[in-house]
Protein backbone atom coordinates (compact mmCIF):
# COMPACT_ATOMS: atom_id res chain seq x y z
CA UNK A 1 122.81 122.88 77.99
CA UNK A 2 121.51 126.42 78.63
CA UNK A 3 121.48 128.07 81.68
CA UNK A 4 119.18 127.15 84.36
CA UNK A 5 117.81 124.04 83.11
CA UNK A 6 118.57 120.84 85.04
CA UNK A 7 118.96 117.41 83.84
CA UNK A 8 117.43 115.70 86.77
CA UNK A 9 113.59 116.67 85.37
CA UNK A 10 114.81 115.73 81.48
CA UNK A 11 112.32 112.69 81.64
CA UNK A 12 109.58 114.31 83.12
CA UNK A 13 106.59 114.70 81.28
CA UNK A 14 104.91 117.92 82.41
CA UNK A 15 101.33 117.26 80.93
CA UNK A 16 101.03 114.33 83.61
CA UNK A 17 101.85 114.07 87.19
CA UNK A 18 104.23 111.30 88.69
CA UNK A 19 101.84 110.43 91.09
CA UNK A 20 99.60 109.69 88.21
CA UNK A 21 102.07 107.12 86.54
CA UNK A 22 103.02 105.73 90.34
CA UNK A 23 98.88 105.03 90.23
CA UNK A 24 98.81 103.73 86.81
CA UNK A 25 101.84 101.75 87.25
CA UNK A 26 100.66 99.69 90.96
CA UNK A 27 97.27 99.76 89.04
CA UNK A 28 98.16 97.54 86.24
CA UNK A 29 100.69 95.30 88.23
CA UNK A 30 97.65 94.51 90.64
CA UNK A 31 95.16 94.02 87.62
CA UNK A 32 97.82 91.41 86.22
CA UNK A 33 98.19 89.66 89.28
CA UNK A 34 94.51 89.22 89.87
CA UNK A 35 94.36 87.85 85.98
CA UNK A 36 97.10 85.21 87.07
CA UNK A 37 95.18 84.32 90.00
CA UNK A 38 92.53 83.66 88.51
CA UNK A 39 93.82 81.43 85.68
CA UNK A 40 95.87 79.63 88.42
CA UNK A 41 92.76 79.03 89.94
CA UNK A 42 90.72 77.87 87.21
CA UNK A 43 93.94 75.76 86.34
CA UNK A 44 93.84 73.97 89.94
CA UNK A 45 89.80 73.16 90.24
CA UNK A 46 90.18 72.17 85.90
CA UNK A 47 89.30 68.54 86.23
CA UNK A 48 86.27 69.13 89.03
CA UNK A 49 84.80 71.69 85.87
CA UNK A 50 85.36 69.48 82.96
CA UNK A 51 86.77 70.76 79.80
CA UNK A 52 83.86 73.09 78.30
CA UNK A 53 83.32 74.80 81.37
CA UNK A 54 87.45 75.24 81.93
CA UNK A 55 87.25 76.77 78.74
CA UNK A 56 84.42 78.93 79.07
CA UNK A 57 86.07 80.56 82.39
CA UNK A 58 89.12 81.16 80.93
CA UNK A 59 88.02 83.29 77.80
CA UNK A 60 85.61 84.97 80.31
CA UNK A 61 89.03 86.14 82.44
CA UNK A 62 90.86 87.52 79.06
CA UNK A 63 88.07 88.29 77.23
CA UNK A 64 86.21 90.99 80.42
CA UNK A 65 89.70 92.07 81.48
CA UNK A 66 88.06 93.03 85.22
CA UNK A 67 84.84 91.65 85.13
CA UNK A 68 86.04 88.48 84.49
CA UNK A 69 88.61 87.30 87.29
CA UNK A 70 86.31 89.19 90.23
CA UNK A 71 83.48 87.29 88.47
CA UNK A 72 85.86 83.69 88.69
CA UNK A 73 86.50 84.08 92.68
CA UNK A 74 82.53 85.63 93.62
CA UNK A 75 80.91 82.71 91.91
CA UNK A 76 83.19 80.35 89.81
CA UNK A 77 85.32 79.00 92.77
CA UNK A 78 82.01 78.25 94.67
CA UNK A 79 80.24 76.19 91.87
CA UNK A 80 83.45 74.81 91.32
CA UNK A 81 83.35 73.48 95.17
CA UNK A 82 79.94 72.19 94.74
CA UNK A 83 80.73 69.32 92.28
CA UNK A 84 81.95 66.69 93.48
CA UNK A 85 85.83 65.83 91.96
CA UNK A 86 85.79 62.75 89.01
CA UNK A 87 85.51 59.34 91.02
């Protein structure tokens, strides 16, 4: 090891920031969470949908990565309320 270099900042990659990967990093976790929410949701109100629907909501939340799940609890969860569950 040459003089005046310290191990401690080895890993650190100069070109970004940590505060940049601390961002990225609670970013991502939330973004995952909110996906799981959502198919947890669409999971629970499944058999009030009915089985084309279910499907259609679930490919919207993987297939628009953000769009999708915000768009699930704005207006999915609502028109899921509205019919009335399978007698």
């Amino acid at each position: 090891m040459r003089a005046g270099h310290s191990r401690v900042g080895a890993m650190e990659n100069p070109l970004i920031p940590a505060e940049y990967d601390i961002a990225w990093t609670i970013f991502l976790v939330a973004f995952a969470v909110l996906v799981i929410a959502a198919l947890i949701s669409i999971g629970r109100v499944a058999g009030r949908l009915g089985p084309g629907i279910t499907v259609v909501w679930v490919l919207m939340v993987l297939a628009l990565p953000l769009v999708g799940p915000i768009a699930w609890f704005v207006a999915g969860r609502r028109s899921a309320k509205r019919v009335a569950p399978p007698a």
